[in-house]
N, C-alpha and C. Protein backbone atom coordinates (compact mmCIF):
# COMPACT_ATOMS: atom_id res chain seq x y z
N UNK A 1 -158.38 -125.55 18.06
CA UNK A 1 -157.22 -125.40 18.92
C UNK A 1 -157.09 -126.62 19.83
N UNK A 2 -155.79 -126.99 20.19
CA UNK A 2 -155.87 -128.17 21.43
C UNK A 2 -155.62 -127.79 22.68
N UNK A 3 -156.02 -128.99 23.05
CA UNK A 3 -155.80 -128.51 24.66
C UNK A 3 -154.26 -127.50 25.10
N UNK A 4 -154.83 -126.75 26.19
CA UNK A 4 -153.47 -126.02 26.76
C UNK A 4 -153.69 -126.59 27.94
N UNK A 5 -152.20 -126.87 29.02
CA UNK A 5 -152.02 -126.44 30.02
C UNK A 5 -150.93 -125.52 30.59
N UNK A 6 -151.25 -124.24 30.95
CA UNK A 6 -150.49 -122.89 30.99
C UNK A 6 -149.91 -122.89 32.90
N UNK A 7 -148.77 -122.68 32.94
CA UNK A 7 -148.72 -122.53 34.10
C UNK A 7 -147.95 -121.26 34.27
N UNK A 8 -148.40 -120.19 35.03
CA UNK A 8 -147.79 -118.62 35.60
C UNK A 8 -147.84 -118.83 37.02
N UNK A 9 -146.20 -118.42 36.90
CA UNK A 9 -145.95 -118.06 38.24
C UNK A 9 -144.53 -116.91 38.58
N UNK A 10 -144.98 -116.14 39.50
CA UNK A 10 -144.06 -114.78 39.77
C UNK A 10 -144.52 -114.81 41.30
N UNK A 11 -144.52 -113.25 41.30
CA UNK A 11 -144.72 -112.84 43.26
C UNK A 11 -145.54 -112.05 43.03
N UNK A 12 -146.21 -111.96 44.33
CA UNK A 12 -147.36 -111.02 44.43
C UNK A 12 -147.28 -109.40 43.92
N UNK A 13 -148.41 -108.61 43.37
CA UNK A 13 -148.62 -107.75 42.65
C UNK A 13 -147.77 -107.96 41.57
N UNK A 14 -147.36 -108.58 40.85
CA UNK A 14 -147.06 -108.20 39.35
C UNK A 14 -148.02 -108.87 37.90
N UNK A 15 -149.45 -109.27 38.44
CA UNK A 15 -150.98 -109.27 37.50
C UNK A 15 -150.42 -110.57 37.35
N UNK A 16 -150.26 -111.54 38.01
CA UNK A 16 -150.19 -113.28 37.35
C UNK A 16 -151.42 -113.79 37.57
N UNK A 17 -152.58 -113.27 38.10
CA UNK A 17 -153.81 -113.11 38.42
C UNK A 17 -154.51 -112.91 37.42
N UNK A 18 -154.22 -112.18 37.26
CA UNK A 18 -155.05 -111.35 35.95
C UNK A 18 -154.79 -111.94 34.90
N UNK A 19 -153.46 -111.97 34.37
CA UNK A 19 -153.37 -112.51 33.31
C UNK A 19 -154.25 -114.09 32.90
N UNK A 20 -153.98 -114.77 34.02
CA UNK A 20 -155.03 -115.50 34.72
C UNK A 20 -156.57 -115.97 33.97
N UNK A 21 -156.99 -114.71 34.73
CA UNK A 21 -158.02 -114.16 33.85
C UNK A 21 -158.30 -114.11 32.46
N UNK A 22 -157.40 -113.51 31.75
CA UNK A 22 -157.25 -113.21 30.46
C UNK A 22 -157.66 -114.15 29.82
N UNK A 23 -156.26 -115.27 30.22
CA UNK A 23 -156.29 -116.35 29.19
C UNK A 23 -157.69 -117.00 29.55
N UNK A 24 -158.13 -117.25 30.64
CA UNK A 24 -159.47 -117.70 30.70
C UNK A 24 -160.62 -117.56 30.05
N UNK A 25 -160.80 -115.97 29.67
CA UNK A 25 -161.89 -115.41 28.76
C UNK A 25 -161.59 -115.73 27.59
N UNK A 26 -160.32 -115.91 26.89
CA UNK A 26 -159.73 -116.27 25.57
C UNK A 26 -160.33 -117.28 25.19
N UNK A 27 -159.88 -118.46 26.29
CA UNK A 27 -160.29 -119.62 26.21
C UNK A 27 -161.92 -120.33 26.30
N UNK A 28 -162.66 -119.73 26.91
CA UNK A 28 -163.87 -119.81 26.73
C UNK A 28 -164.64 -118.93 25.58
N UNK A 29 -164.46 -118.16 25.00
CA UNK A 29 -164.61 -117.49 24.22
C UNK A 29 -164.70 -118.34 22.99
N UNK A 30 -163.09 -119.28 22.77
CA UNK A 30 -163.13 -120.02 21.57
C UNK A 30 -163.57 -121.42 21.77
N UNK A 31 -164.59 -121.54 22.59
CA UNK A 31 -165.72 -122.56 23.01
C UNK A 31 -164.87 -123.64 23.52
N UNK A 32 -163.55 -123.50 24.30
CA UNK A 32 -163.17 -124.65 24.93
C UNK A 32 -163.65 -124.66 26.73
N UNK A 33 -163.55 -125.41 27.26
CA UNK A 33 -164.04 -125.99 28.41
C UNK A 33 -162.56 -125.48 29.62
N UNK A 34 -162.64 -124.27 30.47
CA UNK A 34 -161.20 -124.18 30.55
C UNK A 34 -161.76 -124.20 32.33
N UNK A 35 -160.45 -124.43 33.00
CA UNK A 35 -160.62 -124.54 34.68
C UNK A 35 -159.13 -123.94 35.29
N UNK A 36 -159.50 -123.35 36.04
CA UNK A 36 -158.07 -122.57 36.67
C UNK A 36 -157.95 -122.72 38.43
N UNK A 37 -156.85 -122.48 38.79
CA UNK A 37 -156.77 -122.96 40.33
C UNK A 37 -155.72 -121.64 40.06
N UNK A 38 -155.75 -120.97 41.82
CA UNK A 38 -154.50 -119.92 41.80
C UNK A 38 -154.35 -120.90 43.34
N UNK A 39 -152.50 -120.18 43.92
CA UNK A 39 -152.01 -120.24 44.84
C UNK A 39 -151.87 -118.57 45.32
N UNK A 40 -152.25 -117.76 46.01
CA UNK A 40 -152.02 -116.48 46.65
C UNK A 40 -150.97 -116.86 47.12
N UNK A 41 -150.53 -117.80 48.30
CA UNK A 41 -150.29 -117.65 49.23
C UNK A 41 -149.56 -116.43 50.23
N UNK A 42 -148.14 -115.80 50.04
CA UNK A 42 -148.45 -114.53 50.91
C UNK A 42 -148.09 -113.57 49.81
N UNK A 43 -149.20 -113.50 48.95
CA UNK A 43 -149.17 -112.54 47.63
C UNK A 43 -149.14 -111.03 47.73
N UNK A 44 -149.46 -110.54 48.81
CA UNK A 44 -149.58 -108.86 49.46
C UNK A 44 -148.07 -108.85 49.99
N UNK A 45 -147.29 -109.82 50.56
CA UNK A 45 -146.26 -109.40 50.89
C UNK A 45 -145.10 -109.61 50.23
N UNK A 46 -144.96 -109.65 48.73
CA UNK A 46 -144.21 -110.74 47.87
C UNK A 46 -143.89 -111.40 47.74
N UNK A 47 -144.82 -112.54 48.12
CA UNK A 47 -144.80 -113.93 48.05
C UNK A 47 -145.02 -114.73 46.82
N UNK A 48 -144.73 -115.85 46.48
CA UNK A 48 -144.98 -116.59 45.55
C UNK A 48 -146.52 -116.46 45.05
N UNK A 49 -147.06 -116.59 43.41
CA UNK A 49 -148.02 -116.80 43.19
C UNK A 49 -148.15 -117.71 42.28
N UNK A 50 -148.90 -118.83 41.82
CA UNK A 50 -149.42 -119.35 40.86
C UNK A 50 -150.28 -119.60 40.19
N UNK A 51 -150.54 -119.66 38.93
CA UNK A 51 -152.20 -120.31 38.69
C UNK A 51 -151.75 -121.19 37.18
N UNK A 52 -152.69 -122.14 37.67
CA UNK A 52 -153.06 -123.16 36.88
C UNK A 52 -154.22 -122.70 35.88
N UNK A 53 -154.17 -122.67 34.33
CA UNK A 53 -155.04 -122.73 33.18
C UNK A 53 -154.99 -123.49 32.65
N UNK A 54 -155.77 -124.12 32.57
CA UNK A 54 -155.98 -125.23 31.36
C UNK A 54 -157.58 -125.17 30.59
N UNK A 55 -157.35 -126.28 29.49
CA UNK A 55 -158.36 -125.91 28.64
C UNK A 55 -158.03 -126.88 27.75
N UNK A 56 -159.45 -127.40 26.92
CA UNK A 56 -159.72 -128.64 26.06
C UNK A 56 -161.28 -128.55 25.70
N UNK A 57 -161.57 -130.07 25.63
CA UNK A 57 -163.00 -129.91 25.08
C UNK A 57 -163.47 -130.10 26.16
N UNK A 58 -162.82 -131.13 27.06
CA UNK A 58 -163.15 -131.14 28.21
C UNK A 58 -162.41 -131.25 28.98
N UNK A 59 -162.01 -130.50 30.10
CA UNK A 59 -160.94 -130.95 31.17
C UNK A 59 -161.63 -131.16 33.04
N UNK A 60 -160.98 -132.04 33.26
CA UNK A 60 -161.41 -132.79 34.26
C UNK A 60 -160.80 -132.17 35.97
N UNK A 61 -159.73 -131.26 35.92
CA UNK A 61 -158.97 -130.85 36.76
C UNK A 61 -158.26 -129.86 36.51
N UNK A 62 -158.57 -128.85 38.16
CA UNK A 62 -158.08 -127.35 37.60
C UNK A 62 -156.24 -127.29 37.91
N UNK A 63 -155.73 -128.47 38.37
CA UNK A 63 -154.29 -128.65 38.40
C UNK A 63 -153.30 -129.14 36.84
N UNK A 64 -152.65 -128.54 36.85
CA UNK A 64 -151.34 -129.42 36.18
C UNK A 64 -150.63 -130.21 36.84
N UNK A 65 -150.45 -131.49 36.05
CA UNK A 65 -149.72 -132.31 37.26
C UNK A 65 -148.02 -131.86 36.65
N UNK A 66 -147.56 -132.40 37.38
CA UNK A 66 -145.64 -132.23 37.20
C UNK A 66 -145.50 -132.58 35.96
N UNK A 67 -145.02 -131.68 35.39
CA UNK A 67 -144.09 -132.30 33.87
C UNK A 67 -145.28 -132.05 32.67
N UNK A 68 -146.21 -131.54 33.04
CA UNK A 68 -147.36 -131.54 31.66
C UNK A 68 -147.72 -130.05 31.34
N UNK A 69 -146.91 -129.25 31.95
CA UNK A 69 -147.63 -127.46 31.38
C UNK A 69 -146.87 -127.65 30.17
N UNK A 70 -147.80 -127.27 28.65
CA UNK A 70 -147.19 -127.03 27.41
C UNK A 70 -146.46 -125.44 27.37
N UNK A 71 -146.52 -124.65 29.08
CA UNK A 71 -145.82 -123.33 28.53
C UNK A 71 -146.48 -122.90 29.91
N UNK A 72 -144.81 -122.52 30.43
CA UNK A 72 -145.00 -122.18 31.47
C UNK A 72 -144.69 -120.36 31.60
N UNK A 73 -145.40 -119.26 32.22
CA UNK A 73 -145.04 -118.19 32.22
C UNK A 73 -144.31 -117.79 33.44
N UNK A 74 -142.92 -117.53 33.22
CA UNK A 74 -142.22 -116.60 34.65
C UNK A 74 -142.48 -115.37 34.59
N UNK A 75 -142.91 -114.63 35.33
CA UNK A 75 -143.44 -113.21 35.76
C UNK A 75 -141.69 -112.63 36.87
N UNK A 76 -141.13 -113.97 36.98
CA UNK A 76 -140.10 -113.41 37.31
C UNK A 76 -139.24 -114.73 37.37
N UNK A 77 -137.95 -114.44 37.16
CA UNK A 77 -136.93 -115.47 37.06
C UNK A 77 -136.73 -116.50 38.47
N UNK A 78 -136.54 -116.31 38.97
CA UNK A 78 -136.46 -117.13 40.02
C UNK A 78 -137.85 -117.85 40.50
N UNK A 79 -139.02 -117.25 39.90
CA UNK A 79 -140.01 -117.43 40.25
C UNK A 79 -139.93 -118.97 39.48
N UNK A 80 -139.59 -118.27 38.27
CA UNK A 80 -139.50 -119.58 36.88
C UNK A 80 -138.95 -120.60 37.08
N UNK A 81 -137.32 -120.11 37.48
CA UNK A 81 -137.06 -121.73 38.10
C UNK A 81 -137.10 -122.27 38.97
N UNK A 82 -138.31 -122.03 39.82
CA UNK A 82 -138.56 -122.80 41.12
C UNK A 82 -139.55 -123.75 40.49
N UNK A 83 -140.26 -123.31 39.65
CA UNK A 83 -141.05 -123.84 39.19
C UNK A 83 -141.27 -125.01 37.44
N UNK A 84 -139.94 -124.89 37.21
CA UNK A 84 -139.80 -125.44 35.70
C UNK A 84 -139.73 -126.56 35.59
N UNK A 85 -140.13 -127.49 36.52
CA UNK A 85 -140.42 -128.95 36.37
C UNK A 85 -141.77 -129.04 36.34
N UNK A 86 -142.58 -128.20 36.04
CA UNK A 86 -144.22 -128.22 35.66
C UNK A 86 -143.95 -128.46 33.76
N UNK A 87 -143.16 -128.19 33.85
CA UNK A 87 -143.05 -128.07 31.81
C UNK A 87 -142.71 -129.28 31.35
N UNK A 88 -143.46 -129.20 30.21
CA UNK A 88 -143.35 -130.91 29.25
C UNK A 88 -142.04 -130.50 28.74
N UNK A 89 -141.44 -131.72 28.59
CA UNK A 89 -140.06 -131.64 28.00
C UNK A 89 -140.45 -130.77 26.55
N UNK A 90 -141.25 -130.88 25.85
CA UNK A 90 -141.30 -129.92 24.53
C UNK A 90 -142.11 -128.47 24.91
N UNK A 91 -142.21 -128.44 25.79
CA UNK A 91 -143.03 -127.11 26.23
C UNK A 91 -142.14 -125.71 26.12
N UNK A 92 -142.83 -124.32 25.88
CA UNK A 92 -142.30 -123.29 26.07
C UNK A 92 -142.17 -123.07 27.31
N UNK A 93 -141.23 -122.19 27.86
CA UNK A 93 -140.76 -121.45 29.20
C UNK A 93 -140.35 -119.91 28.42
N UNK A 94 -141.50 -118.95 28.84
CA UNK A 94 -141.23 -117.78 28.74
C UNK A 94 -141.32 -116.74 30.31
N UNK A 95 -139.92 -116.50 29.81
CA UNK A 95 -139.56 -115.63 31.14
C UNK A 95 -139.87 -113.98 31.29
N UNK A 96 -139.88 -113.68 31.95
CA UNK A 96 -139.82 -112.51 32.23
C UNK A 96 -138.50 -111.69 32.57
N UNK A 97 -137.81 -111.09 32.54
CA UNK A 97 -136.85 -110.65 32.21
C UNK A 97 -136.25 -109.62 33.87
N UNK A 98 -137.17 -110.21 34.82
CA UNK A 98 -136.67 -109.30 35.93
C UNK A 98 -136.49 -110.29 37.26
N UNK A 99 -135.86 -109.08 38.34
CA UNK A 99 -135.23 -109.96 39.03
C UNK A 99 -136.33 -109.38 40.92
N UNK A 100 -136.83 -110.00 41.43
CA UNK A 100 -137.10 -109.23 42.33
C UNK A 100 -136.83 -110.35 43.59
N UNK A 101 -135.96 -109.87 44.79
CA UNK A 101 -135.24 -110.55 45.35
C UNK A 101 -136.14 -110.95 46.58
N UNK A 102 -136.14 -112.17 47.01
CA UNK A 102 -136.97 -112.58 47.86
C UNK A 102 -136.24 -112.03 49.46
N UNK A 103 -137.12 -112.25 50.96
CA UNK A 103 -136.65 -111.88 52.17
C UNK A 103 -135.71 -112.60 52.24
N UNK A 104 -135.04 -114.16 51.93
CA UNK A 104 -134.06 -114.82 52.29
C UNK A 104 -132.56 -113.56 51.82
N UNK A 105 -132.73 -113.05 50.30
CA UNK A 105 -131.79 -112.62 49.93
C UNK A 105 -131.75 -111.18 50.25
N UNK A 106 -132.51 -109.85 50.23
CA UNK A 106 -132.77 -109.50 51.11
C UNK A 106 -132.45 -109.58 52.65
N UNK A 107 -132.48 -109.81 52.97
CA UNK A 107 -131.95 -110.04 54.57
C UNK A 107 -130.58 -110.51 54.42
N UNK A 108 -129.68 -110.93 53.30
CA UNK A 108 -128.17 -111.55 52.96
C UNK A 108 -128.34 -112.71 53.93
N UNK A 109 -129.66 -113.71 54.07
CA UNK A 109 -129.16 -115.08 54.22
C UNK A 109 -128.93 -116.10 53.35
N UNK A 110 -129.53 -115.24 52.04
CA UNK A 110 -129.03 -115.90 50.73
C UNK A 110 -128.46 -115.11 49.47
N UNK A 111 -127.97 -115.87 48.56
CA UNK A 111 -128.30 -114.94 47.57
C UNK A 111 -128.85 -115.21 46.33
N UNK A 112 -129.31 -114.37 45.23
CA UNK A 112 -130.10 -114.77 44.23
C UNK A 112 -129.15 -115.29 42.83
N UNK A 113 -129.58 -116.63 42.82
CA UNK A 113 -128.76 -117.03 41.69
C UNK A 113 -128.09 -116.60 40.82
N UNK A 114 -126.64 -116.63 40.79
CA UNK A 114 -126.01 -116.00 39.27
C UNK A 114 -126.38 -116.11 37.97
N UNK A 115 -126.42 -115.08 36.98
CA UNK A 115 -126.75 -116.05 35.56
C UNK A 115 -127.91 -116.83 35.32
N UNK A 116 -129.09 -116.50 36.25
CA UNK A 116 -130.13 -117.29 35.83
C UNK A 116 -130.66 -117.79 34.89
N UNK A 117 -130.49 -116.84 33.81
CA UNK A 117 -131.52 -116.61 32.34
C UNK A 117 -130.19 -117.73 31.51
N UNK A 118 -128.97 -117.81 31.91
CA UNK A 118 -128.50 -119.44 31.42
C UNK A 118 -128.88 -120.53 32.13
N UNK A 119 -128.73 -120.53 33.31
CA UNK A 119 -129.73 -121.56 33.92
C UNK A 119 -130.54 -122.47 33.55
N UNK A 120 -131.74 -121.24 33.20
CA UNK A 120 -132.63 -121.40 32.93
C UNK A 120 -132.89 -122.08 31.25
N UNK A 121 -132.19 -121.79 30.69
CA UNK A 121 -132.15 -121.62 28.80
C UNK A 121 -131.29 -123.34 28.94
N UNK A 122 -130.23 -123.29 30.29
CA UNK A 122 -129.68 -124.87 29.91
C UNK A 122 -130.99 -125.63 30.19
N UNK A 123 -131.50 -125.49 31.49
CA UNK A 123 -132.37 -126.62 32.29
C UNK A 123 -133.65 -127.06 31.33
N UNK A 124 -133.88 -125.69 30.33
CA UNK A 124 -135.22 -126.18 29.22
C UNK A 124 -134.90 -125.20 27.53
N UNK A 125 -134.45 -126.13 26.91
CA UNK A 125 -133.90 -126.08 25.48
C UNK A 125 -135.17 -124.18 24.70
N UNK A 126 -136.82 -124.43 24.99
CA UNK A 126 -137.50 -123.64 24.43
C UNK A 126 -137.52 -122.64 25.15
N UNK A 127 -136.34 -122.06 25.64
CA UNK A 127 -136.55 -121.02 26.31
C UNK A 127 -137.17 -119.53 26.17
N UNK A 128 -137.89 -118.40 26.33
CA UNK A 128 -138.13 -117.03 25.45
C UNK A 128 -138.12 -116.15 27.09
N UNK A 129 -136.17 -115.07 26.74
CA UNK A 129 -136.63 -114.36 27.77
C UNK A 129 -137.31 -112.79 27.30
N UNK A 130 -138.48 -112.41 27.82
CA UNK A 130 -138.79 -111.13 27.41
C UNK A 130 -138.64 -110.03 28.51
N UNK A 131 -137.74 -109.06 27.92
CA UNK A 131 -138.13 -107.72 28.69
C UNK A 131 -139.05 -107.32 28.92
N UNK A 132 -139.99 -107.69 29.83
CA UNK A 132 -140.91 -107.19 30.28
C UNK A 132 -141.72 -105.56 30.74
N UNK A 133 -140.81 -105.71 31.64
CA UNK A 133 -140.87 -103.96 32.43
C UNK A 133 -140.33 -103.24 31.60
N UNK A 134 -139.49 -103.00 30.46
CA UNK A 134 -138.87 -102.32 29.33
C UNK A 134 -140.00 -101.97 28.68
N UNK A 135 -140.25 -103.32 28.31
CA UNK A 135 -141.38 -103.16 26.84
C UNK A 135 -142.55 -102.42 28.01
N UNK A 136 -143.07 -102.85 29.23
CA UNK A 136 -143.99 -102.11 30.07
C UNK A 136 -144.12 -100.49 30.01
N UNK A 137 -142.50 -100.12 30.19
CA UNK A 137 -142.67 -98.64 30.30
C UNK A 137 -142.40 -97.88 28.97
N UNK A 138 -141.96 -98.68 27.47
CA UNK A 138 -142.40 -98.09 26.62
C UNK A 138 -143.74 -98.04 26.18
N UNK A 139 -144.52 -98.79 26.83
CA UNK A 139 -146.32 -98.78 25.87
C UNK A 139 -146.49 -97.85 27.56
N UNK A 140 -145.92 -96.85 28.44
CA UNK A 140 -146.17 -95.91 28.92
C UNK A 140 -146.68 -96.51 30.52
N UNK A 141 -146.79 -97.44 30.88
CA UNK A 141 -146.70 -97.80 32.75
C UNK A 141 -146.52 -99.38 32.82
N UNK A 142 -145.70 -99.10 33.79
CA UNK A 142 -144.91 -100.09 34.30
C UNK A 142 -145.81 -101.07 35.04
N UNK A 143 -146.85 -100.88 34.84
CA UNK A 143 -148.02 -101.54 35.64
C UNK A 143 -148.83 -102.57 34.35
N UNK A 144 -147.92 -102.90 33.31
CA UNK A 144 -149.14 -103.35 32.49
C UNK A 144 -147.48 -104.71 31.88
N UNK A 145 -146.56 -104.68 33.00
CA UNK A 145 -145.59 -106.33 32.64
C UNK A 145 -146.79 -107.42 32.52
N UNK A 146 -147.83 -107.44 33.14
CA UNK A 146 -148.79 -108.83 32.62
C UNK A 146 -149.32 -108.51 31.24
N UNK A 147 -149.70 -107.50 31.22
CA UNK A 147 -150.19 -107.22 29.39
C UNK A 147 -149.08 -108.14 28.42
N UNK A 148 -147.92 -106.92 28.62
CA UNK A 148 -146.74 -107.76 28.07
C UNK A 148 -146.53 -109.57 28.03
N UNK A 149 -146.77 -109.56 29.41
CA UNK A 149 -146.48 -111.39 28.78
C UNK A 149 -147.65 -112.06 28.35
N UNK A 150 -148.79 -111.69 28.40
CA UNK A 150 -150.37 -112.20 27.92
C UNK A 150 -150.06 -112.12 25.88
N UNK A 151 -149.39 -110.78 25.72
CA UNK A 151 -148.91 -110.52 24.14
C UNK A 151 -147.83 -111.73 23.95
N UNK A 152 -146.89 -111.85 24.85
CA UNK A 152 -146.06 -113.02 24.44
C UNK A 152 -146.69 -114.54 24.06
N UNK A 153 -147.57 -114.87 25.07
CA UNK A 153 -147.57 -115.68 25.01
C UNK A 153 -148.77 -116.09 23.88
N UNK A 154 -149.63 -115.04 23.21
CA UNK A 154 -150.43 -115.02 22.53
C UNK A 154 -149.77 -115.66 21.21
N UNK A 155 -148.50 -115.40 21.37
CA UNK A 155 -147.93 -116.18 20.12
C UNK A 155 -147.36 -117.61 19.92
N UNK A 156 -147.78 -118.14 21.00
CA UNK A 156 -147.45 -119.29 21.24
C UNK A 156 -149.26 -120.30 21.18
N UNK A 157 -150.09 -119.86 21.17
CA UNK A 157 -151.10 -119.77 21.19
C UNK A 157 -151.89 -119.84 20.05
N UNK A 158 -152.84 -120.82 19.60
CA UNK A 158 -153.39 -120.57 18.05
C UNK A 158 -154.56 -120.19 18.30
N UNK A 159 -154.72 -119.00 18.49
CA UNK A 159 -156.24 -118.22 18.56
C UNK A 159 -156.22 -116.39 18.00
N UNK A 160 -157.34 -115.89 17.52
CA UNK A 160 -157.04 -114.99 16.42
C UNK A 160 -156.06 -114.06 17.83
N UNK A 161 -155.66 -112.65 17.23
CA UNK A 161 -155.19 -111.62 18.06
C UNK A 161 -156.49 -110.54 19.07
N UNK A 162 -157.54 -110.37 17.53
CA UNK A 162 -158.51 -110.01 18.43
C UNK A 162 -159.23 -110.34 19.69
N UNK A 163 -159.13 -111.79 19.61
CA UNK A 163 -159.56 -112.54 20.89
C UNK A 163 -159.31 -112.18 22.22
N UNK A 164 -157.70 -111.96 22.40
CA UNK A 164 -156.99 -111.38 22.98
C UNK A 164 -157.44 -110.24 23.65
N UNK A 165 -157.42 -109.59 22.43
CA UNK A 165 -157.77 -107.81 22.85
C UNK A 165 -158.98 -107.63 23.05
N UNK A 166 -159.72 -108.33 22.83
CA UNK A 166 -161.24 -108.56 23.32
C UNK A 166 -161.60 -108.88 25.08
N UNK A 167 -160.59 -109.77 25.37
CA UNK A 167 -160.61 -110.20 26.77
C UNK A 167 -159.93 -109.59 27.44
N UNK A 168 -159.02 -108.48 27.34
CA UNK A 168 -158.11 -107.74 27.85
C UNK A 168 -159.04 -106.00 27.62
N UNK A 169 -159.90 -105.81 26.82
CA UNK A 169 -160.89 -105.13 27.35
C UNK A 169 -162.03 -105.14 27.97
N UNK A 170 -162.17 -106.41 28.22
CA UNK A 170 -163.20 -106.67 29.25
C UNK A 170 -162.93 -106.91 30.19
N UNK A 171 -161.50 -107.38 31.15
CA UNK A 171 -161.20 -107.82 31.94
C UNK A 171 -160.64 -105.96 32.56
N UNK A 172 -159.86 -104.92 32.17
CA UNK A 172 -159.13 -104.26 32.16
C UNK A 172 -160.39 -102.73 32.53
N UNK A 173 -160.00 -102.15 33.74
CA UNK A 173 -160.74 -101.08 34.06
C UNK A 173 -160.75 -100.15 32.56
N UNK A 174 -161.60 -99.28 32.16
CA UNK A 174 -161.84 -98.82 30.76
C UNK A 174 -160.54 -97.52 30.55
N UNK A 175 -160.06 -97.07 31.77
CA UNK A 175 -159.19 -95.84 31.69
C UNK A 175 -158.02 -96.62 31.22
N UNK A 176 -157.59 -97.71 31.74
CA UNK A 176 -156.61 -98.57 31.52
C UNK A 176 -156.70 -99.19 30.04
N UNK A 177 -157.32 -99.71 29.17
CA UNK A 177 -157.54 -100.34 28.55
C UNK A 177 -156.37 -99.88 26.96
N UNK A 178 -156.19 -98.73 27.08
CA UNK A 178 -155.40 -98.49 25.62
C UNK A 178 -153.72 -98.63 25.91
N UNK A 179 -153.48 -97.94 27.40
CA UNK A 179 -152.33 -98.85 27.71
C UNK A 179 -151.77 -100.24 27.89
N UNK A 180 -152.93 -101.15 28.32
CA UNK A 180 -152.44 -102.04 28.23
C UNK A 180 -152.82 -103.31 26.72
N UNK A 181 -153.35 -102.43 25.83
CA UNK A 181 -153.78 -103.15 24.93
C UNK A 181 -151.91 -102.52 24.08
N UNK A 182 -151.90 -101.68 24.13
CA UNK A 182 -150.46 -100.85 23.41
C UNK A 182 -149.48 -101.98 24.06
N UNK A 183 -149.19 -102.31 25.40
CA UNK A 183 -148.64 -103.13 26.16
C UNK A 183 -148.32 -104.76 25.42
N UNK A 184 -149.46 -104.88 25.20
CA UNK A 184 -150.07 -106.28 24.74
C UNK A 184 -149.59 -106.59 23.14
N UNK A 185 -149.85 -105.62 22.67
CA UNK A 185 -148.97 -105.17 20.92
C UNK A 185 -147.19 -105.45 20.81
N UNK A 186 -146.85 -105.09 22.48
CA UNK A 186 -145.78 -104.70 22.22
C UNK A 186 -145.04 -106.18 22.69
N UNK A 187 -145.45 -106.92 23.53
CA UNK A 187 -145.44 -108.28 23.66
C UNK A 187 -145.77 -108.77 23.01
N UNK A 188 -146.58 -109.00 22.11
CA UNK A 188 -146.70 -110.15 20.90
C UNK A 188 -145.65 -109.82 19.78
N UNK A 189 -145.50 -108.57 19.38
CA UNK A 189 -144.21 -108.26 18.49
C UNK A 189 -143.03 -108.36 18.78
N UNK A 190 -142.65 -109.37 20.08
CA UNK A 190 -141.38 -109.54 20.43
C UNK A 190 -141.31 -110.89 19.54
């Protein structure tokens, strides 16, 4: 496999953390050398989150610099395009398919972009938006949209499927584990 650099970013509580995680165990698993950096910053109050994954034979830095993520994950749209100048001009941008409105808009001192998901599809040609929270509450809780995009992006990804589901049961409390592996099924079959 070659090097990745993965960049996720959404708002606090919706698992961009975790997923995080995921790909991390994936990635060490298939004996590459991987390093991650998160941003919390006010992640309890729905604030922005990010994290940096990357991975090679060897990588030297847990950042992506501007313009080099081969595939960036939005956990939420606006999240995405605050952030879509992290993506290589040939890179994927897979979105997430929801909208959750920050305090500026909220409070009506702003409002949240019209039409994003064109926006977004003009500003970067490889665009993939997935219903997230849909596909979430058909594999049965709405708590497993990171499963969902960990399955998306697994297909963008050249590493077996089991791998996947391997690190998503080890990472994943054991009561949890068949929902969000069902979750994870249901995101890669998009």
């Amino acid at each position: 496999m070659k090097a990745q650099d993965i960049f996720l970013a959404g708002v606090g509580g919706q698992g961009i953390l975790l997923a995080g995680e995921i790909l991390c165990i994936v990635f060490m698993e298939a004996g590459l050398d991987v390093k991650k950096s998160e941003v919390h910053g006010m992640a309890q109050r729905g604030g922005s989150v990010t994290s940096h994954v990357r991975c090679g034979r060897k990588v030297f830095s847990p950042l992506i610099p501007e313009g080099q993520a081969d595939v960036l994950m939005g956990f939420e749209a606006l999240e995405a395009l605050r952030w879509v100048d992290f993506l290589k001009e040939d890179g994927v941008l897979l979105v997430n398919r929801q909208k959750i409105n920050p305090t500026t808009v909220t409070s009506g001192r702003m409002e949240y972009p019209p039409r994003i998901y064109d926006v977004l599809k003009k500003r970067h040609p490889k665009t993939r938006i997935v219903d997230g929270l849909k596909l979430a509450r058909k594999a049965g809780d709405v708590r497993t949209v990171n499963s969902v995009l960990v399955g998306a992006i697994s297909r963008e990804v050249d590493l077996p499927e089991e791998m996947w589901k391997r690190a998503i049961s080890q990472r994943i409390p054991e009561k949890f584990v068949d929902v969000n592996l069902h979750a994870f099924e249901l995101g890669r079959g998009r």
